[in-house]
N, C-alpha and C. Protein backbone atom coordinates (compact mmCIF):
# COMPACT_ATOMS: atom_id res chain seq x y z
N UNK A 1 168.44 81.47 78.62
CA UNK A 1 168.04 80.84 77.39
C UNK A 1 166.53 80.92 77.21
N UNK A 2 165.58 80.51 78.17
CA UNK A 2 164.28 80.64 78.20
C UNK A 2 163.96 82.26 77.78
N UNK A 3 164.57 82.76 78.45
CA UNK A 3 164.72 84.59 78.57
C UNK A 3 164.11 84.65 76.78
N UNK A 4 165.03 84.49 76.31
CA UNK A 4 165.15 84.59 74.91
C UNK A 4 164.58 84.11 74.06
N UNK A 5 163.59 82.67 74.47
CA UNK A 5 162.64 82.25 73.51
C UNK A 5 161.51 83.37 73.91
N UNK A 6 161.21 83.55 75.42
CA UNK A 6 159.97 84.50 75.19
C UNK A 6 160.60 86.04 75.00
N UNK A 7 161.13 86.86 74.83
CA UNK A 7 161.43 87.48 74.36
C UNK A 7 161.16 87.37 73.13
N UNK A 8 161.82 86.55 71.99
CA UNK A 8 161.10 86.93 70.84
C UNK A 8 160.09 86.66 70.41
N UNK A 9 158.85 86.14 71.03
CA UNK A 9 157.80 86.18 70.76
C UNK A 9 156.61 87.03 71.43
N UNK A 10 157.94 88.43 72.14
CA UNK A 10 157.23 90.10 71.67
C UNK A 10 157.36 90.46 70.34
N UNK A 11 158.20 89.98 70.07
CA UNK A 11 158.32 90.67 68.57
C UNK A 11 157.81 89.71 67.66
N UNK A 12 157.21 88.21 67.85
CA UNK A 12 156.69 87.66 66.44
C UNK A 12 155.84 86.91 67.00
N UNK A 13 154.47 86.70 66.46
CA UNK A 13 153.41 85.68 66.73
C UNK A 13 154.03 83.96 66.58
N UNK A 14 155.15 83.98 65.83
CA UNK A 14 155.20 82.62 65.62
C UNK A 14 156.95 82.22 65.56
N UNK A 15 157.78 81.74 66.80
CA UNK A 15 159.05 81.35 66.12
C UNK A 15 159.18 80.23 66.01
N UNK A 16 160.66 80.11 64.82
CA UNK A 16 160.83 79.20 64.48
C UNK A 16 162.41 79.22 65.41
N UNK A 17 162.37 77.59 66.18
CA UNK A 17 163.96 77.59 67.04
C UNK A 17 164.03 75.68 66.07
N UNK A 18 165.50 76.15 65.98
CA UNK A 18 166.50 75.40 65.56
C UNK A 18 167.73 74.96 65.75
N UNK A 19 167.67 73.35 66.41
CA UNK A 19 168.76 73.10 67.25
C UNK A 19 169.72 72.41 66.26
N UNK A 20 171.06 72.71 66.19
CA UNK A 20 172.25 71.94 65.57
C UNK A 20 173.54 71.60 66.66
N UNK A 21 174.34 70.98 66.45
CA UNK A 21 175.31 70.57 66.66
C UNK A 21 176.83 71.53 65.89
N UNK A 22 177.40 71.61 66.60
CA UNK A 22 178.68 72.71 65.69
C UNK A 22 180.45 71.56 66.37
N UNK A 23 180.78 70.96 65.53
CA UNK A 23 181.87 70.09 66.14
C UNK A 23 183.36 70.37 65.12
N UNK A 24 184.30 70.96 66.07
CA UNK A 24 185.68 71.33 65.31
C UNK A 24 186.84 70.05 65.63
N UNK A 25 187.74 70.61 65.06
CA UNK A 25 188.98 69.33 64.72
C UNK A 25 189.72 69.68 65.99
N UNK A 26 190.10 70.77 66.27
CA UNK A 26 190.91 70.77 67.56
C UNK A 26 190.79 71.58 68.69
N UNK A 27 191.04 71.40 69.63
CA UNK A 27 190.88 72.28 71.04
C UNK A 27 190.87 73.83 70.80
N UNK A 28 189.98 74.56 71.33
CA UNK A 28 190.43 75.99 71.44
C UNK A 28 190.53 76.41 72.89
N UNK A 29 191.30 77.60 73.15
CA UNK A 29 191.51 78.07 74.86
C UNK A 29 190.19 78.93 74.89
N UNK A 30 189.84 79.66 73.88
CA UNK A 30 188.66 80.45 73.95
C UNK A 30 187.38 80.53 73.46
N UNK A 31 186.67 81.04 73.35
CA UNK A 31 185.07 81.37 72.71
C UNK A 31 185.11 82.26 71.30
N UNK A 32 186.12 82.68 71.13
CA UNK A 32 186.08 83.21 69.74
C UNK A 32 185.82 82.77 68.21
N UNK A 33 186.18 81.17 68.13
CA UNK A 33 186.06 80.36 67.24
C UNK A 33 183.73 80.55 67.37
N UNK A 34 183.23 80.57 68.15
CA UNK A 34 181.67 80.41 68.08
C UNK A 34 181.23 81.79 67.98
N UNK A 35 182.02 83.05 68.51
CA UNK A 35 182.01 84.39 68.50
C UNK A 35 181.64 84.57 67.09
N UNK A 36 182.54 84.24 66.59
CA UNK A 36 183.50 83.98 64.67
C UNK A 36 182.14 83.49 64.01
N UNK A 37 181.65 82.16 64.56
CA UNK A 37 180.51 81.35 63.83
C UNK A 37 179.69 81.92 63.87
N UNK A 38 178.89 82.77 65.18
CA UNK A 38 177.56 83.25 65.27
C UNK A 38 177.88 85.02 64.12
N UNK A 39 178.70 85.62 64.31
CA UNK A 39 178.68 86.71 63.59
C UNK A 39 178.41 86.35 62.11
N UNK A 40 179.16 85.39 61.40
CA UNK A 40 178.90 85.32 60.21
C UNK A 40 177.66 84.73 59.89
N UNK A 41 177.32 83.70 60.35
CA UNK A 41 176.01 83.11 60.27
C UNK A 41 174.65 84.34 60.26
N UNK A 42 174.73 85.49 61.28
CA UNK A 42 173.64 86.23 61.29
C UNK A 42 173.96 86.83 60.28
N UNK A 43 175.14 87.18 59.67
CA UNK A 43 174.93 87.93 58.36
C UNK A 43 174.30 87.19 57.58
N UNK A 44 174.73 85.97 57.19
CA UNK A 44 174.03 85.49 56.42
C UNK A 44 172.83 85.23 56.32
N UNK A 45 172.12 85.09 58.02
CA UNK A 45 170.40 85.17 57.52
C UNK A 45 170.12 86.14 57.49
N UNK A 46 170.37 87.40 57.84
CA UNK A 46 169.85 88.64 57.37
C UNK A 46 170.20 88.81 55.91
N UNK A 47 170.98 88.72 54.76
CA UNK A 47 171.22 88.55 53.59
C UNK A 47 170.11 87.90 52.90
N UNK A 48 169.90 86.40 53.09
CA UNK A 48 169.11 85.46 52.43
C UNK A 48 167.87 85.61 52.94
N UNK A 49 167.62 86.10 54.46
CA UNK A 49 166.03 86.19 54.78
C UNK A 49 165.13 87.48 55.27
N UNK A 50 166.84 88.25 55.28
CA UNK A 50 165.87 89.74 55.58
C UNK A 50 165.34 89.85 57.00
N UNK A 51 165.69 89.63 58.15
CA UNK A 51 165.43 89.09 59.49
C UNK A 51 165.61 90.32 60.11
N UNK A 52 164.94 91.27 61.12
CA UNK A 52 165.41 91.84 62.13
C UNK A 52 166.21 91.43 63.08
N UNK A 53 165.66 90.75 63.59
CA UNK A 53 166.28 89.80 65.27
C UNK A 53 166.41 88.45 64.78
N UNK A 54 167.59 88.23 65.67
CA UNK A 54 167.67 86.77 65.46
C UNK A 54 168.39 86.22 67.10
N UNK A 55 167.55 85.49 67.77
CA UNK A 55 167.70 84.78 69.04
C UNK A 55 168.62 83.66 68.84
N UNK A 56 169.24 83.76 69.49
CA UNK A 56 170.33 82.32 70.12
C UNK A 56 171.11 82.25 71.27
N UNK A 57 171.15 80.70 71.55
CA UNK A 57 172.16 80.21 72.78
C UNK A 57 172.76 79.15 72.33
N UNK A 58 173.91 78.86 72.89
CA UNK A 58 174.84 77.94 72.65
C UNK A 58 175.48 77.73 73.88
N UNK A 59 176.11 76.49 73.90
CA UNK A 59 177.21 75.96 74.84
C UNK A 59 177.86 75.11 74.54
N UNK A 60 179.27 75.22 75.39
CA UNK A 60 180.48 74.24 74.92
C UNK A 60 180.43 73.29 75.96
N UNK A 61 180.76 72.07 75.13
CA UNK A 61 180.67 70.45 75.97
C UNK A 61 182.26 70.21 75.52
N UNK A 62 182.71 69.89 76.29
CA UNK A 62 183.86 68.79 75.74
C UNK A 62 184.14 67.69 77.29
N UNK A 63 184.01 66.54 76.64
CA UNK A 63 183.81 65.41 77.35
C UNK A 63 185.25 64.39 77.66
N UNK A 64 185.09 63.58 76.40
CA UNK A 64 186.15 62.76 76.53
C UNK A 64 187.14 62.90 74.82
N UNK A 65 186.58 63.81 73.89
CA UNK A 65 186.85 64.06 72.90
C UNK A 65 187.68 65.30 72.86
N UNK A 66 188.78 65.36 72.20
CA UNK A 66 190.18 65.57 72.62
C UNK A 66 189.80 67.55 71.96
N UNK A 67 188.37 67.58 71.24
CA UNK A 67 188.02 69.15 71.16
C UNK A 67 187.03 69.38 71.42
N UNK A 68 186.02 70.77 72.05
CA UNK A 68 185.15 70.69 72.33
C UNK A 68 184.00 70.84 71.00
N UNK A 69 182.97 70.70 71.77
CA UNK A 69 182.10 70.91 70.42
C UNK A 69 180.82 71.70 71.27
N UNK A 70 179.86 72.04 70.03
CA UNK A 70 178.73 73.11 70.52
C UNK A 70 177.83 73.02 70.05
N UNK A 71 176.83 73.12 71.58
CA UNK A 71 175.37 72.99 70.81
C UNK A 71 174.81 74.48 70.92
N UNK A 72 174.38 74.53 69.23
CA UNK A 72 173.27 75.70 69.28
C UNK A 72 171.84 75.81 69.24
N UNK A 73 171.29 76.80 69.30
CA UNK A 73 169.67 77.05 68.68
C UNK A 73 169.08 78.44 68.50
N UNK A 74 169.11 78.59 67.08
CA UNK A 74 168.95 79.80 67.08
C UNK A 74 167.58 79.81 66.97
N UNK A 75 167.06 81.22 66.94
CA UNK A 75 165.59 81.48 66.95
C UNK A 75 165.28 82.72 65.96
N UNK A 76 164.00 82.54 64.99
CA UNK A 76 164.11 83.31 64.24
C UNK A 76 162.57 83.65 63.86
N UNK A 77 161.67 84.63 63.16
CA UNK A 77 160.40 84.98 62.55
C UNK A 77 160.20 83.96 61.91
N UNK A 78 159.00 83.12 62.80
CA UNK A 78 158.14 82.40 62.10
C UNK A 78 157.43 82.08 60.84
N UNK A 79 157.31 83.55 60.54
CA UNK A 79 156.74 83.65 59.52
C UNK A 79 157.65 83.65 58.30
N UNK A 80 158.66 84.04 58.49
CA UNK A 80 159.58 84.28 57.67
C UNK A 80 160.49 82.88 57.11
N UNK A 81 161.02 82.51 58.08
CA UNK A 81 161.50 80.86 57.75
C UNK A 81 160.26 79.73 58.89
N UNK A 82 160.09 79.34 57.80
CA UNK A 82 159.50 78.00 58.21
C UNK A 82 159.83 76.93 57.76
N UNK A 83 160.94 76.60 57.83
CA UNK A 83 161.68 75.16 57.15
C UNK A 83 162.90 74.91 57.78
N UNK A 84 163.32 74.30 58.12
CA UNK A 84 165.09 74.18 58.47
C UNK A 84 166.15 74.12 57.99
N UNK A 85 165.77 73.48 56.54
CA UNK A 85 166.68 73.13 55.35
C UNK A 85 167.58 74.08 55.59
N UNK A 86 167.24 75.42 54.61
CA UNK A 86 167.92 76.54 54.06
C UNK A 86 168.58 77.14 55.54
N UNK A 87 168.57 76.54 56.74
CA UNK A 87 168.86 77.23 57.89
C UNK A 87 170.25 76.37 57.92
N UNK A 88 170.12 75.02 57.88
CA UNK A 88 171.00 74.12 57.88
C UNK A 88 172.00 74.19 56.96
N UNK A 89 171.89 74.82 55.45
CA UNK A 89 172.90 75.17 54.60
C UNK A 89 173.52 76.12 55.01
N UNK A 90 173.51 76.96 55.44
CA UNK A 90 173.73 78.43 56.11
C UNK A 90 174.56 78.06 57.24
N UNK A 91 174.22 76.85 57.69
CA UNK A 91 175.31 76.52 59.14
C UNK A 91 176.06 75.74 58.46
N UNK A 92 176.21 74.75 57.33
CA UNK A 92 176.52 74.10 57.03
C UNK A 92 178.30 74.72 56.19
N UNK A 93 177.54 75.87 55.76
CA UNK A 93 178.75 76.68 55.24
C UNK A 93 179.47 77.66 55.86
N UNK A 94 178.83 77.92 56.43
CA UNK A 94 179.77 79.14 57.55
C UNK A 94 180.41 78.29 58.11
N UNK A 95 180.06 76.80 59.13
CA UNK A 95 181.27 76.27 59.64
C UNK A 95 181.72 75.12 59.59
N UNK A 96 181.95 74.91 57.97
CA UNK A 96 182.67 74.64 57.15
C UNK A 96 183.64 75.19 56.48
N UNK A 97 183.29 76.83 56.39
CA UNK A 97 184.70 77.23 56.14
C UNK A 97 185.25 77.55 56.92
N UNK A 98 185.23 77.02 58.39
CA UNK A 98 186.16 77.67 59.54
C UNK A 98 186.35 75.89 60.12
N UNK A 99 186.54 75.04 58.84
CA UNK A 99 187.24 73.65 59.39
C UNK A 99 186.03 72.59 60.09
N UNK A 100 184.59 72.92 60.45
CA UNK A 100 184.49 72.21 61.32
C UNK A 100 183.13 71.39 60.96
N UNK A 101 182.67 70.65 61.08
CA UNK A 101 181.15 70.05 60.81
C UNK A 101 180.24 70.22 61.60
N UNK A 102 178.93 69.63 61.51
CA UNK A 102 177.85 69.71 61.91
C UNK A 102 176.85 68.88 61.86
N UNK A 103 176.12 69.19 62.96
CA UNK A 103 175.27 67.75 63.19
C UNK A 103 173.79 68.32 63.15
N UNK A 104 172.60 67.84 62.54
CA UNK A 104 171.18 67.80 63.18
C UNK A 104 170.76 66.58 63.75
N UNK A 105 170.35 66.73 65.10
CA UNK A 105 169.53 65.74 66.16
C UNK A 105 168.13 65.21 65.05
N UNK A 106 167.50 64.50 65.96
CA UNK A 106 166.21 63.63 65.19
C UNK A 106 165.23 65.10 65.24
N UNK A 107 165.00 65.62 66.08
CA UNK A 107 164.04 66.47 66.45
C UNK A 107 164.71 68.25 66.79
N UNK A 108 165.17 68.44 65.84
CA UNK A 108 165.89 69.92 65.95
C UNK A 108 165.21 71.08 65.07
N UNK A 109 163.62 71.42 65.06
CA UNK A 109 163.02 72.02 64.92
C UNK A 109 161.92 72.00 65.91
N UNK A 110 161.40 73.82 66.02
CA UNK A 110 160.27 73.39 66.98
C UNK A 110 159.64 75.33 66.41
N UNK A 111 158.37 75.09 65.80
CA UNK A 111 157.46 75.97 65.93
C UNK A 111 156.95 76.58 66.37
N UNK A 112 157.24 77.57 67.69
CA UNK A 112 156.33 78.05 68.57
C UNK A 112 155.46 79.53 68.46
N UNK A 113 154.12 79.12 68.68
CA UNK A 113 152.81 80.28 68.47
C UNK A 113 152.77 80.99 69.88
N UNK A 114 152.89 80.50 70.75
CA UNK A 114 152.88 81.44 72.04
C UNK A 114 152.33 80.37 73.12
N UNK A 115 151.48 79.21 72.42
CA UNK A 115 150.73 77.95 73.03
C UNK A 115 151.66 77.61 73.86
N UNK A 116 150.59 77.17 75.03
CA UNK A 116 151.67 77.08 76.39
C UNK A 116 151.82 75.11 75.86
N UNK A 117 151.28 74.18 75.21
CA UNK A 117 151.81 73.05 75.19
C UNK A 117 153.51 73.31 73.74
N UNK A 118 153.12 74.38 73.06
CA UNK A 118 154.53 74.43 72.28
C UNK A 118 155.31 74.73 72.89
N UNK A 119 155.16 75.92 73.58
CA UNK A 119 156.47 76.63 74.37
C UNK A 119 156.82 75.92 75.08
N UNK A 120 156.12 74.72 75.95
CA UNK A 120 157.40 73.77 76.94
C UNK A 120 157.74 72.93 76.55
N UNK A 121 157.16 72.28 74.89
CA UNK A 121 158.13 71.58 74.12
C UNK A 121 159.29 72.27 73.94
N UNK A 122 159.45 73.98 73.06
CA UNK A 122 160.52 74.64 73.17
C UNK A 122 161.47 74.70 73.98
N UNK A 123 160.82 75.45 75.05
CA UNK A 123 161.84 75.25 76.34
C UNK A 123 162.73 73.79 76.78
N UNK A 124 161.75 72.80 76.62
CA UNK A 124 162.51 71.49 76.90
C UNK A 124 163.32 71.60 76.17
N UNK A 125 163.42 71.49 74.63
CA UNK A 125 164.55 71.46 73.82
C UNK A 125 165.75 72.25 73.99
N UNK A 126 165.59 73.75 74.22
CA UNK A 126 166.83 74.73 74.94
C UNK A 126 167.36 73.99 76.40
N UNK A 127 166.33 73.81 76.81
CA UNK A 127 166.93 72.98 78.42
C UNK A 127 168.32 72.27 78.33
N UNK A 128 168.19 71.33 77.28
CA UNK A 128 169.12 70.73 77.06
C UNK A 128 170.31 71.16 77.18
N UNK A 129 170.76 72.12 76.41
CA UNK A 129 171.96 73.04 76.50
C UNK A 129 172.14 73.06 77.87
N UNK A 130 171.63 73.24 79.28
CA UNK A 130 172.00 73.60 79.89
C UNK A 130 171.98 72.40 80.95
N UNK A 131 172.57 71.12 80.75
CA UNK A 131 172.74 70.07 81.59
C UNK A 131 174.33 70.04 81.97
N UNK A 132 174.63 69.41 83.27
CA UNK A 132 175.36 69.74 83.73
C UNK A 132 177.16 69.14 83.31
N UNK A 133 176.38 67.80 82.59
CA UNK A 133 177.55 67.56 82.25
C UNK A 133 178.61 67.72 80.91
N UNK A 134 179.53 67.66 80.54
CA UNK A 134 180.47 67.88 79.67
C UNK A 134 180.62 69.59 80.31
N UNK A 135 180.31 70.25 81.20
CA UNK A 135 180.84 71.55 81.18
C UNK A 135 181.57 71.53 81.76
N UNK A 136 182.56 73.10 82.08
CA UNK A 136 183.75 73.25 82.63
C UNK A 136 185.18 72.50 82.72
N UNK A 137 185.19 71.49 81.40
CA UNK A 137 186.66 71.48 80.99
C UNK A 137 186.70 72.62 79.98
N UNK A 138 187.04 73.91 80.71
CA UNK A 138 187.64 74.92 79.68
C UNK A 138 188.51 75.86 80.70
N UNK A 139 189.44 76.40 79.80
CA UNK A 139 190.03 77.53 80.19
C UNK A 139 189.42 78.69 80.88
N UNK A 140 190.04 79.48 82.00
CA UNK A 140 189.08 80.47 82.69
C UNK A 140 188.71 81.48 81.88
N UNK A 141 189.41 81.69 80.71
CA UNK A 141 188.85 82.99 79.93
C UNK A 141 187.91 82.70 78.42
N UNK A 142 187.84 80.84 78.41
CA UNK A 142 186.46 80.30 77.88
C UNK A 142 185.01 80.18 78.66
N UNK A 143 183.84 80.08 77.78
CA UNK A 143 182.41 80.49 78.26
C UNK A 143 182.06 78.86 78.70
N UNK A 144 181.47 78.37 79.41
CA UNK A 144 180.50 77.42 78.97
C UNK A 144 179.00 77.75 78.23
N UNK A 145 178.36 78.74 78.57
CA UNK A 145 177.24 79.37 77.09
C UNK A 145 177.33 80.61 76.84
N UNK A 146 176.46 80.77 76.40
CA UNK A 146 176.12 82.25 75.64
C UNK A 146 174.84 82.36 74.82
N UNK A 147 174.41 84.19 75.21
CA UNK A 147 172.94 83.98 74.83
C UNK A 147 173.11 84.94 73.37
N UNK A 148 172.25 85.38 73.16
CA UNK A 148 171.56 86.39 72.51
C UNK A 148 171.05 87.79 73.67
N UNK A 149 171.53 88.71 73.18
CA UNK A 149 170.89 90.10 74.60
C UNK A 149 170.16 90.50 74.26
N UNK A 150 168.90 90.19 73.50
CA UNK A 150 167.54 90.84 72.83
C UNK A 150 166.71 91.33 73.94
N UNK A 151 165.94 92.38 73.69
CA UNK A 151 165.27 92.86 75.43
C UNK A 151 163.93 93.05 74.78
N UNK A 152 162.87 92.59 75.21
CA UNK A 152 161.71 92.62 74.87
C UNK A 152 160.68 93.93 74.65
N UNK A 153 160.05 93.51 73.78
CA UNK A 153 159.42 95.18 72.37
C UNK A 153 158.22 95.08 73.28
N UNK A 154 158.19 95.95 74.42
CA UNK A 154 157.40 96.56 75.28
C UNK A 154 156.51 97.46 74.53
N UNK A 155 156.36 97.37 73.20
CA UNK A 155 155.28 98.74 72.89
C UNK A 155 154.24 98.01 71.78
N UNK A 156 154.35 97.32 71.75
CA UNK A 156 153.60 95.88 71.08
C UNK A 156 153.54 95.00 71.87
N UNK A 157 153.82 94.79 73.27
CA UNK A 157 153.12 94.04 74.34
C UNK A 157 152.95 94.66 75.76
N UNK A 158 151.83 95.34 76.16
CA UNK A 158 151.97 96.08 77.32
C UNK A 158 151.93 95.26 78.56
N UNK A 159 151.63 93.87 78.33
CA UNK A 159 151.90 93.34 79.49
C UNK A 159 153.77 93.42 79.97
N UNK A 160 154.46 93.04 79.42
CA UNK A 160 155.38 93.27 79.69
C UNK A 160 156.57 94.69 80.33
N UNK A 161 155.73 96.02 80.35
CA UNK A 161 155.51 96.94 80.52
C UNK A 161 156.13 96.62 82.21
């Protein structure tokens, strides 16, 4: 998950990561229902924002609630969206028409320039996703996360070289 915030900031001076909540009505055995969510959703910000890359991770919690639910955060050109709103309609409708709602936390935006005090606000916020509990009530051929496989633009940063 970390992988992937700095990763895309080879490719952009400034991202914008955005954490939501994704919560359905009933149990699934697999990962396809978020497979389903993340495909349509990137169409849609490439449609409305014109985006090359678009970074994300997610993971499934299910606790004591009889379906699981998922936290995401996608990551996207700074420059390009700087607001959450129009990010939040976009999640709001894609999974909504696949039955299910959605949540924003108090603090589910985070700006990052490359500044090492933003980026470990960032990172803290992805961290989250990856605490230990609510995982592994799932089926063996369900995920507990999943990233984004973006590989970093080595020709616009030679340190990374």
């Amino acid at each position: 998950m970390i992988e992937q915030v700095l990763v895309m900031l080879t490719y952009y001076k400034r991202v914008t990561l955005i954490r939501f909540d994704l919560h359905q009505p009933t149990n699934t055995a697999t990962s396809k229902r978020i497979t389903q969510f993340n495909r349509r959703f990137k169409q849609k910000l490439i449609a409305r924002y014109g985006v090359n890359k678009v970074g994300f991770c997610w993971c499934r919690e299910q606790e004591k609630a009889k379906a699981q639910h998922y936290h995401f955060v996608v990551m996207l050109d700074g420059r390009t969206v700087q607001a959450s709103w129009g990010i939040g309609l976009l999640v709001n409708e894609v999974w909504q028409q696949m039955g299910g709602t959605y949540w924003l936390p108090k603090r589910h935006y985070n700006l990052v320039r490359g500044e090492l005090n933003e980026l470990s606000k960032a990172i803290y916020r992805v961290s989250y996703l990856a605490k230990g509990r609510g995982k592994g009530y799932r089926p063996a051929q369900s995920k507990d996360y999943g990233t984004s496989r973006l590989k970093p633009n080595v020709t616009n940063y030679p340190h990374f070289k």
